[in-house]
PDB file of N, CA and C in Angstrom:
ATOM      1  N   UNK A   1     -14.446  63.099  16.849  1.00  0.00           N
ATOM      2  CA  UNK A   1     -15.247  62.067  16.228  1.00  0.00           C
ATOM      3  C   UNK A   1     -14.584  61.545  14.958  1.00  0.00           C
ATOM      4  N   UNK A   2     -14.157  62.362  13.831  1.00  0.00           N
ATOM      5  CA  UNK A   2     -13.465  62.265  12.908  1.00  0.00           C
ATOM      6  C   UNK A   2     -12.105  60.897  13.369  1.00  0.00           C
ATOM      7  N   UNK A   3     -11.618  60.844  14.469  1.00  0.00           N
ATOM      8  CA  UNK A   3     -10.523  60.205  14.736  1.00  0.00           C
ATOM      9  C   UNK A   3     -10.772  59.083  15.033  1.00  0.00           C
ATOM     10  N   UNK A   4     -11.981  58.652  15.639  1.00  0.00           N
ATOM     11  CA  UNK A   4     -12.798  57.622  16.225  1.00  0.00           C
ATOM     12  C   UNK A   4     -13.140  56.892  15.275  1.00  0.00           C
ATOM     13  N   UNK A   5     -13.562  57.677  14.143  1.00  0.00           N
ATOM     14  CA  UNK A   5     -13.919  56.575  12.689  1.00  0.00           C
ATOM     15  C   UNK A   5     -13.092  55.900  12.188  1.00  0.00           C
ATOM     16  N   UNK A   6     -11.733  57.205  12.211  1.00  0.00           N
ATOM     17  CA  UNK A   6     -10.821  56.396  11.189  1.00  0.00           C
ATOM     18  C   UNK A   6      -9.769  54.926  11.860  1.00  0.00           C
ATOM     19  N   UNK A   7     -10.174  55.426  13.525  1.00  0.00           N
ATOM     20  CA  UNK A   7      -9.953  54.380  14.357  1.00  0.00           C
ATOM     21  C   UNK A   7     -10.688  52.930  14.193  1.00  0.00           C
ATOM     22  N   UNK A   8     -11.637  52.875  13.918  1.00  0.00           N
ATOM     23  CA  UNK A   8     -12.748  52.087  13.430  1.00  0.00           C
ATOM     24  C   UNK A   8     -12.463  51.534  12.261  1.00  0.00           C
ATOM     25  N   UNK A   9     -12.253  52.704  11.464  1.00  0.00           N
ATOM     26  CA  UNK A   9     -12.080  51.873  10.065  1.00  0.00           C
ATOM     27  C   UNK A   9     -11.084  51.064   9.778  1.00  0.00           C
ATOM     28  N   UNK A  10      -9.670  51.692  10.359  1.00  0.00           N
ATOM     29  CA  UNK A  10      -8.405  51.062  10.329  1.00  0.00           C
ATOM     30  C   UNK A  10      -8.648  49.140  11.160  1.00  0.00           C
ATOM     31  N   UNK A  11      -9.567  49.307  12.147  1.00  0.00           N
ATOM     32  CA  UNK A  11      -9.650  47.936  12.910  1.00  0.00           C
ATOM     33  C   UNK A  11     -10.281  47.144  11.517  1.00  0.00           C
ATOM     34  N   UNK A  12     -11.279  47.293  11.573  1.00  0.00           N
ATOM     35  CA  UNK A  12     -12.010  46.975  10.210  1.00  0.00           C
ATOM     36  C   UNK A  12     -11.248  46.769   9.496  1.00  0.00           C
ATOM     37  N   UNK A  13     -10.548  47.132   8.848  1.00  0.00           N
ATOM     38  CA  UNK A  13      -9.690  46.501   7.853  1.00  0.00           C
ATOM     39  C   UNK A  13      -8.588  45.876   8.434  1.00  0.00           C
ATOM     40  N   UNK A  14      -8.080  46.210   9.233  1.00  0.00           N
ATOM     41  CA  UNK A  14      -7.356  44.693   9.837  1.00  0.00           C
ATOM     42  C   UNK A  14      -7.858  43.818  10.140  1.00  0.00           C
ATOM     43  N   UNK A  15      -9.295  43.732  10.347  1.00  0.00           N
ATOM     44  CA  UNK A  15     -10.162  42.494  10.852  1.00  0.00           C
ATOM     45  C   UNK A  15     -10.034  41.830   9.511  1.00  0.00           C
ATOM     46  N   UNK A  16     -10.733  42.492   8.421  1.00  0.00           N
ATOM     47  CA  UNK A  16     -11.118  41.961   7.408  1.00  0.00           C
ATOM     48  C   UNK A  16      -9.737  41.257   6.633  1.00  0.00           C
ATOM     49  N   UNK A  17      -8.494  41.723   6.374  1.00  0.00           N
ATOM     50  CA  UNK A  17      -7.641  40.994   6.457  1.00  0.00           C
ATOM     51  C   UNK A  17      -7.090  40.242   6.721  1.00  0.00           C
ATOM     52  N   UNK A  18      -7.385  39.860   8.319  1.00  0.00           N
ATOM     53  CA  UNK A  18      -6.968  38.772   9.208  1.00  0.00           C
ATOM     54  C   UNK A  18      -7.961  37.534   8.422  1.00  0.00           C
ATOM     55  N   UNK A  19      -9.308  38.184   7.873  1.00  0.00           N
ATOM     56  CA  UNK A  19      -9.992  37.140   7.864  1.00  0.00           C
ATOM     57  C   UNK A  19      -9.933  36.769   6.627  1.00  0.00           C
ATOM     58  N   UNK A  20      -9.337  37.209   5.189  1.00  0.00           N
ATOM     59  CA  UNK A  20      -8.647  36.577   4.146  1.00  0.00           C
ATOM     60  C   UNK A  20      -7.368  36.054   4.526  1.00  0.00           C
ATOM     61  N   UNK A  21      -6.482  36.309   5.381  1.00  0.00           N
ATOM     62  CA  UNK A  21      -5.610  35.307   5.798  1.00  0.00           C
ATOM     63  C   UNK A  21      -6.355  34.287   6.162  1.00  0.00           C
ATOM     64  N   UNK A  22      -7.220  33.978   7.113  1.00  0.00           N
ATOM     65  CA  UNK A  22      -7.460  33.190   7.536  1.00  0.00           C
ATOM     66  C   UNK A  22      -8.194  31.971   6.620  1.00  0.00           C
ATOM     67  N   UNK A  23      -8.956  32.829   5.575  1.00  0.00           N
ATOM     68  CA  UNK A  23      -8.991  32.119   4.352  1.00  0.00           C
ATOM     69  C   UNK A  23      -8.154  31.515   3.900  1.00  0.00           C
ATOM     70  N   UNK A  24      -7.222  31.836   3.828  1.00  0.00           N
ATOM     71  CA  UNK A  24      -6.154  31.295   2.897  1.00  0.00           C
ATOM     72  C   UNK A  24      -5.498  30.197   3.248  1.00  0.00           C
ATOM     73  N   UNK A  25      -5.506  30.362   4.634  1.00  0.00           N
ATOM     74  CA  UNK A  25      -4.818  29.664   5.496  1.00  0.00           C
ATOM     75  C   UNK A  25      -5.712  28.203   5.508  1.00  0.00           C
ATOM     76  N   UNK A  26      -7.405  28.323   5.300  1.00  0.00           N
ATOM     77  CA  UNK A  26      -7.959  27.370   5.343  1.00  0.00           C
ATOM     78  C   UNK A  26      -7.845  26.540   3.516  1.00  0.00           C
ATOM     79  N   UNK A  27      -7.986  27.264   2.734  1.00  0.00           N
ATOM     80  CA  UNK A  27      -7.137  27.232   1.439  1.00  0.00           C
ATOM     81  C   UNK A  27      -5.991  26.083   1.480  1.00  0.00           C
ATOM     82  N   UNK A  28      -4.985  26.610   1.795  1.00  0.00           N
ATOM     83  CA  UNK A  28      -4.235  25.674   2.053  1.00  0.00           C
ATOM     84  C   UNK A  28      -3.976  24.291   2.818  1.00  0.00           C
ATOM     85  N   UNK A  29      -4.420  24.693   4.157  1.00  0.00           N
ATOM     86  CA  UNK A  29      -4.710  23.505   4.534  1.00  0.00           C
ATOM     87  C   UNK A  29      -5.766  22.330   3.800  1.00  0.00           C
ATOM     88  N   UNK A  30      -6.489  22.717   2.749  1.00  0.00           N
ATOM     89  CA  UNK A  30      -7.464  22.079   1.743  1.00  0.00           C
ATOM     90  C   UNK A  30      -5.978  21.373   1.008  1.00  0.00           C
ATOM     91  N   UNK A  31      -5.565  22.158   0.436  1.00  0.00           N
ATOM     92  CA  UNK A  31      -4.574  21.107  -0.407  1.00  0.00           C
ATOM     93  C   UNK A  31      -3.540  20.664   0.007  1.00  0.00           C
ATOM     94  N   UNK A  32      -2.805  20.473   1.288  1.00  0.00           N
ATOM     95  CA  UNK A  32      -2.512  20.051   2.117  1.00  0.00           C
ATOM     96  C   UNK A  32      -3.415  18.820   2.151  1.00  0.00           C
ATOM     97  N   UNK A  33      -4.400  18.515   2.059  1.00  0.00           N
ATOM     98  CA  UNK A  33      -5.051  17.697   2.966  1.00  0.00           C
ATOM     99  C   UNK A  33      -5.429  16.574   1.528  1.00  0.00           C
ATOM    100  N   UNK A  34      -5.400  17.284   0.439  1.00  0.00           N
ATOM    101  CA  UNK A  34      -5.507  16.637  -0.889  1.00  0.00           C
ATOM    102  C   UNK A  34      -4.205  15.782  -1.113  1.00  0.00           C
ATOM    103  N   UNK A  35      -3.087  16.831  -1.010  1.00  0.00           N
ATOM    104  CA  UNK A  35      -1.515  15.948  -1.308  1.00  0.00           C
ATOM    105  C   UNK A  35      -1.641  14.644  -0.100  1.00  0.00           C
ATOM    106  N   UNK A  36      -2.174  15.142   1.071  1.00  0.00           N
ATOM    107  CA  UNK A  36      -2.355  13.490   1.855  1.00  0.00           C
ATOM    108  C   UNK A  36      -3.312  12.436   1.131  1.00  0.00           C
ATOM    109  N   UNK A  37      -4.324  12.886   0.309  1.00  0.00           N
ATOM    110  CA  UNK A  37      -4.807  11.606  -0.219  1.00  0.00           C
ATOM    111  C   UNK A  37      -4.250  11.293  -1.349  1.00  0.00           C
ATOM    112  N   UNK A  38      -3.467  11.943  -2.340  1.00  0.00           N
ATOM    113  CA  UNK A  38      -3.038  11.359  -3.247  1.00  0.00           C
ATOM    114  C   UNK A  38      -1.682  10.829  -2.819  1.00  0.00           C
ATOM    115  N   UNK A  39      -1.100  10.987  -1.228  1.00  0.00           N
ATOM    116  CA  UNK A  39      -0.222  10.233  -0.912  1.00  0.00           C
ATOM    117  C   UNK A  39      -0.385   9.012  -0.193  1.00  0.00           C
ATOM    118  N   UNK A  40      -1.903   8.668  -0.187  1.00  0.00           N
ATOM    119  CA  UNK A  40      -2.301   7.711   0.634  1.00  0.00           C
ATOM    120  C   UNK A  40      -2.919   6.975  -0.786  1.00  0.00           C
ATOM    121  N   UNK A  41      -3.046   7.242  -1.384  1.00  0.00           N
ATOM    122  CA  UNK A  41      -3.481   6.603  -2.785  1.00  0.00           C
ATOM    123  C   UNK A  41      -2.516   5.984  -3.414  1.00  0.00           C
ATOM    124  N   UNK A  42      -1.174   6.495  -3.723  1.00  0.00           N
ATOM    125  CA  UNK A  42      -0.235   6.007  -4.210  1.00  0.00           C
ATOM    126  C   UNK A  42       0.485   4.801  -2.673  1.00  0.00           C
ATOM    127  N   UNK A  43       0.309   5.139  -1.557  1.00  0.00           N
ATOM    128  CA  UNK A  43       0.454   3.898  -0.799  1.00  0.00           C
ATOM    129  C   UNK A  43      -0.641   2.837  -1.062  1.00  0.00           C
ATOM    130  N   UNK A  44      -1.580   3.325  -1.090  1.00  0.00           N
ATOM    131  CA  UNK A  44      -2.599   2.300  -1.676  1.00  0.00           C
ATOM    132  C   UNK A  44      -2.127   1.521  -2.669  1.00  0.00           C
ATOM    133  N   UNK A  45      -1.691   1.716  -3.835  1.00  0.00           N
ATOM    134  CA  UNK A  45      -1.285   1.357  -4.917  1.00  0.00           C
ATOM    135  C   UNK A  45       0.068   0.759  -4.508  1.00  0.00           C
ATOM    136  N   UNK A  46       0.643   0.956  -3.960  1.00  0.00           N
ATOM    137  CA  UNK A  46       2.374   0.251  -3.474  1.00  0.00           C
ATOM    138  C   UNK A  46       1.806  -0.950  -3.018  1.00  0.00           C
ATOM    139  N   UNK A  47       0.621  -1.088  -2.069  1.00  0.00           N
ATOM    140  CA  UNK A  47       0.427  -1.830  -1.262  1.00  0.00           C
ATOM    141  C   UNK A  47      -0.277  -3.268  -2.288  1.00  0.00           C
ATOM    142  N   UNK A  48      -1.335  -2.545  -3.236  1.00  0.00           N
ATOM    143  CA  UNK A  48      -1.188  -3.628  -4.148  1.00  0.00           C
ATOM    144  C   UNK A  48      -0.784  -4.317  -5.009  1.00  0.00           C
ATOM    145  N   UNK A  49       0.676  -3.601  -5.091  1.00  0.00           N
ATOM    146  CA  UNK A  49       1.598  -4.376  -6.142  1.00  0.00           C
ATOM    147  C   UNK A  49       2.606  -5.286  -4.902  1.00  0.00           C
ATOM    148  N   UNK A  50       2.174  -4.631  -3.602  1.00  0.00           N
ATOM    149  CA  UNK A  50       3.303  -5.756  -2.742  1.00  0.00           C
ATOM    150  C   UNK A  50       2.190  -6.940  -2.880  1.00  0.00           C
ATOM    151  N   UNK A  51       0.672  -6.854  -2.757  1.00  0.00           N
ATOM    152  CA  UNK A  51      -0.051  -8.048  -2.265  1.00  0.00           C
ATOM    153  C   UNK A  51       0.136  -8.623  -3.766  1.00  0.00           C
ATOM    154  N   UNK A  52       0.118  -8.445  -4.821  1.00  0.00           N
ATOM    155  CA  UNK A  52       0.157  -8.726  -5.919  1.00  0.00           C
ATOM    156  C   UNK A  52       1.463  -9.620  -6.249  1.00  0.00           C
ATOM    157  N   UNK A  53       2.615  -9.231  -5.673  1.00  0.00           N
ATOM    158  CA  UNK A  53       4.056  -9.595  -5.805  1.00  0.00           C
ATOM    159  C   UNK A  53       3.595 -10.784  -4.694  1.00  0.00           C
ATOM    160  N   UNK A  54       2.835 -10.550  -3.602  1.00  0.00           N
ATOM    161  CA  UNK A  54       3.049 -11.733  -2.781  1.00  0.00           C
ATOM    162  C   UNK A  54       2.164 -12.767  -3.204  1.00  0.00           C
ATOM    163  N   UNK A  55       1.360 -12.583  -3.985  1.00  0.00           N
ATOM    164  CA  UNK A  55       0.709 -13.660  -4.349  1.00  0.00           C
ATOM    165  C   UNK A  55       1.791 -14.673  -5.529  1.00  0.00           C
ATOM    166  N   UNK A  56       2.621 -13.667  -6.437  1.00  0.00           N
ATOM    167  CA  UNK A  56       3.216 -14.299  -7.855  1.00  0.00           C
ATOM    168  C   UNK A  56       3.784 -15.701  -6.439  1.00  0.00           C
ATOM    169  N   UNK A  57       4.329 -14.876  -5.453  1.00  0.00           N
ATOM    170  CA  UNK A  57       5.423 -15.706  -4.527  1.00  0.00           C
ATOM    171  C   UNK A  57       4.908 -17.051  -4.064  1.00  0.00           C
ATOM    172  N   UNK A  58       3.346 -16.515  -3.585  1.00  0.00           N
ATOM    173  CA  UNK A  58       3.020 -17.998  -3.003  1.00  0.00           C
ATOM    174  C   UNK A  58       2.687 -18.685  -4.024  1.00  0.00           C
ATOM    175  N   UNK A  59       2.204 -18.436  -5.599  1.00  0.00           N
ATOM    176  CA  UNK A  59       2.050 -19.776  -6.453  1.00  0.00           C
ATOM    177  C   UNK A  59       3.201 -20.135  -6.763  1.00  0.00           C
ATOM    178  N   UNK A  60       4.054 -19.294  -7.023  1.00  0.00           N
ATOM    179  CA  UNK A  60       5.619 -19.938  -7.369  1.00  0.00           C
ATOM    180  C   UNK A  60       6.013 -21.195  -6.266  1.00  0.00           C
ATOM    181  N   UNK A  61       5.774 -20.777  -4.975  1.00  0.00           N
ATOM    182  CA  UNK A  61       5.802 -21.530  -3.649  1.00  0.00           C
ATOM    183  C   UNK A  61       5.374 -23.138  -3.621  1.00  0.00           C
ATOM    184  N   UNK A  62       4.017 -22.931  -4.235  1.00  0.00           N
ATOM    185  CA  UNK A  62       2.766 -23.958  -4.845  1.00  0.00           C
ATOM    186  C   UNK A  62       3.193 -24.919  -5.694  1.00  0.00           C
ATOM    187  N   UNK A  63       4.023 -24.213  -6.780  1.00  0.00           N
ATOM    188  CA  UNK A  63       4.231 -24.790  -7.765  1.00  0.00           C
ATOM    189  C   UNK A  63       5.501 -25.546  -7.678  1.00  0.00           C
ATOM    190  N   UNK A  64       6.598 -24.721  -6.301  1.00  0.00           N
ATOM    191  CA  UNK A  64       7.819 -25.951  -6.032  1.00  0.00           C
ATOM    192  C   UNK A  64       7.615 -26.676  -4.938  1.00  0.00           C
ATOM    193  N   UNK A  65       5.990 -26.640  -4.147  1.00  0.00           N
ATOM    194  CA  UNK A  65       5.768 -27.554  -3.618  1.00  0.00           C
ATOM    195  C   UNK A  65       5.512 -29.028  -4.286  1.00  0.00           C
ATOM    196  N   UNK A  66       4.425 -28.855  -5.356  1.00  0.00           N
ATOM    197  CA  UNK A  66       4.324 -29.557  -5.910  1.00  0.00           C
ATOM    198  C   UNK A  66       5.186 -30.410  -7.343  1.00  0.00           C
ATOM    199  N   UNK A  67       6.015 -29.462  -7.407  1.00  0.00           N
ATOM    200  CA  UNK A  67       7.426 -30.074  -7.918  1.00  0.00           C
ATOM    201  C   UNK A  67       8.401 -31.190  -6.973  1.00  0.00           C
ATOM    202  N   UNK A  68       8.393 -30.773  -5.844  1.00  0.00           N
ATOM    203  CA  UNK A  68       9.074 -31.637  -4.679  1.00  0.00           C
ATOM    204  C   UNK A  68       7.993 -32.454  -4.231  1.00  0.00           C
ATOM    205  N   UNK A  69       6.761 -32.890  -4.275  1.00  0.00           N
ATOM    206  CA  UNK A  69       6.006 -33.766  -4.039  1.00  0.00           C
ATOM    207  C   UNK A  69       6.179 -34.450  -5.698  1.00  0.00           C
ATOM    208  N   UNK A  70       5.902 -34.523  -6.696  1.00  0.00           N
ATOM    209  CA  UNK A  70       6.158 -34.899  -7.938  1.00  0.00           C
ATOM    210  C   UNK A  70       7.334 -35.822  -7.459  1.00  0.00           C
ATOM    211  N   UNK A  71       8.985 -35.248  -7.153  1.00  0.00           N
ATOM    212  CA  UNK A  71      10.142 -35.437  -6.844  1.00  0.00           C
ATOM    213  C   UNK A  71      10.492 -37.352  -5.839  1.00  0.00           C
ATOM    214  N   UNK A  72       8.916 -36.736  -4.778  1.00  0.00           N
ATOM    215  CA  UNK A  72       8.823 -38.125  -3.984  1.00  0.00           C
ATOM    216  C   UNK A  72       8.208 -38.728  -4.245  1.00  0.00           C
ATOM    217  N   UNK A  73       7.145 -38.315  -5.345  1.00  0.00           N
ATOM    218  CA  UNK A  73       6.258 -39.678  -5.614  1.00  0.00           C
ATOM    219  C   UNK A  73       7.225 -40.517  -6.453  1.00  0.00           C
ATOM    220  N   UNK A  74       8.071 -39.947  -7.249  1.00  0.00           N
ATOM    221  CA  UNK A  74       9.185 -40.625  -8.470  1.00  0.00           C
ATOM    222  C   UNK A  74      10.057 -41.183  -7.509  1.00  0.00           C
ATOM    223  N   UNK A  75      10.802 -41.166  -6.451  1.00  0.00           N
ATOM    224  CA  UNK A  75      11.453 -41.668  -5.414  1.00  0.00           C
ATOM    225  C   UNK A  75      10.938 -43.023  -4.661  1.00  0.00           C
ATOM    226  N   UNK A  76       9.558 -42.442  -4.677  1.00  0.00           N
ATOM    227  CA  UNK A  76       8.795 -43.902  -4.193  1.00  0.00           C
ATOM    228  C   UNK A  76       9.022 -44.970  -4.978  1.00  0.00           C
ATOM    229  N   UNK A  77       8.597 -44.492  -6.285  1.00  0.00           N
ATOM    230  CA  UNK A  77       7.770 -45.219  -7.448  1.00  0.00           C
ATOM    231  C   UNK A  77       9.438 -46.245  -7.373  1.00  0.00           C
ATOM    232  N   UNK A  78      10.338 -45.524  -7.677  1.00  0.00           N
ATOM    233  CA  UNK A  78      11.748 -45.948  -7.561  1.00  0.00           C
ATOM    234  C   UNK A  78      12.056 -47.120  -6.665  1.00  0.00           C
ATOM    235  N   UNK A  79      11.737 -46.615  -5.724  1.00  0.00           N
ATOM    236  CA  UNK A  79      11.984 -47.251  -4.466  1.00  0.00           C
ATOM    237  C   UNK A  79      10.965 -48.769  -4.433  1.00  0.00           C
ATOM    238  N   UNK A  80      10.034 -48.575  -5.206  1.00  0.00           N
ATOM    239  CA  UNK A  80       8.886 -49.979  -5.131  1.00  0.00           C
ATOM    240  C   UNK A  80       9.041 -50.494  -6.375  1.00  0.00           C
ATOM    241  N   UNK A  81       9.863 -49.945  -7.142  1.00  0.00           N
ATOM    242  CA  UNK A  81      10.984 -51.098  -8.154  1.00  0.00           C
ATOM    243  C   UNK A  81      11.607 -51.833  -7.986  1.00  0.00           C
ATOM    244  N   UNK A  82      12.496 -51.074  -7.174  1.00  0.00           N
ATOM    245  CA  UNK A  82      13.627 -52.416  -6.661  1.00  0.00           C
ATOM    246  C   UNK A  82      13.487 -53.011  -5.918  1.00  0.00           C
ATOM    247  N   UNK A  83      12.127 -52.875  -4.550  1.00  0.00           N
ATOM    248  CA  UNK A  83      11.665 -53.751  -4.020  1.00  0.00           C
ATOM    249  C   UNK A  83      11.205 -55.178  -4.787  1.00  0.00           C
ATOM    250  N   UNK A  84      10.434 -54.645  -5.739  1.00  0.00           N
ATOM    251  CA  UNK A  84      10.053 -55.951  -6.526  1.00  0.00           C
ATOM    252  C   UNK A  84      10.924 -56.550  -7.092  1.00  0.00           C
ATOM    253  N   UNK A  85      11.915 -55.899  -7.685  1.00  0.00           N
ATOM    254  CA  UNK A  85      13.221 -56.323  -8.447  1.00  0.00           C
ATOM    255  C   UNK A  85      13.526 -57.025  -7.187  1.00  0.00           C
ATOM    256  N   UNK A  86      14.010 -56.926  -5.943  1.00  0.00           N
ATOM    257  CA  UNK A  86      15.312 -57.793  -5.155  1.00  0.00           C
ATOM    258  C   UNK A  86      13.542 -58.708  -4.884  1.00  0.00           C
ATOM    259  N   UNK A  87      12.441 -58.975  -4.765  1.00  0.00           N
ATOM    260  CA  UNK A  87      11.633 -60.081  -4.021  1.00  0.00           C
ATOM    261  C   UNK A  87      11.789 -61.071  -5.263  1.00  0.00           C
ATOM    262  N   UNK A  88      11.901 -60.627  -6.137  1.00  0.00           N
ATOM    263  CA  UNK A  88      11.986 -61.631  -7.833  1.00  0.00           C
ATOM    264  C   UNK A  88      12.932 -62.296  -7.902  1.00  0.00           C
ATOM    265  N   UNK A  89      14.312 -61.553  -7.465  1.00  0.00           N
ATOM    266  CA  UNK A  89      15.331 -62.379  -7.603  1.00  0.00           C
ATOM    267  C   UNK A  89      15.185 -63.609  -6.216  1.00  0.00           C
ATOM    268  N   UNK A  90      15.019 -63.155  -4.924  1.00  0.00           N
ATOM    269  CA  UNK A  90      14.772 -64.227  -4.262  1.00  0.00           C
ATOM    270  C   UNK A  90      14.418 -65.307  -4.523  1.00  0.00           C
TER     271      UNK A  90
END
């Protein structure tokens, strides 16, 4: 009987061990699972300095659209000068 216990007890404490490993193991996988959100956070953050960068792009875009429309209205304006200029001299 004596042998049977200590048979017992020895399982028992390997159980109970297995099951602070297994703790631990869930432990870790916890911060494991933290370093994924603060690595999904800092993509977060990449992502709004790209939408941020893409916006500087499209007003810059905006702004040499409307530089090259500026460009043709002065081309016109040009252009309906010397129209009047050569109908005058006629």
């Amino acid at each position: 009987m004596k042998h049977l216990f200590v048979f017992r007890s020895s399982v028992f404490s390997v159980l109970s061990v297995f099951d602070v490993g297994a703790k631990a193991g869930t432990f870790k996988a916890k911060a494991g699972t933290f370093k994924a959100k603060a690595g999904t956070f800092k993509a977060k953050a990449g992502t709004l300095e790209a939408k941020a960068g893409t916006l500087e792009a499209k007003a810059g875009t905006l702004e040499a659209k409307a530089g090259t429309f500026e460009a043709k209205a002065g081309t016109f304006e040009a252009k309906a000068a010397i129209v009047i200029k050569k109908q005058s001299i006629g």
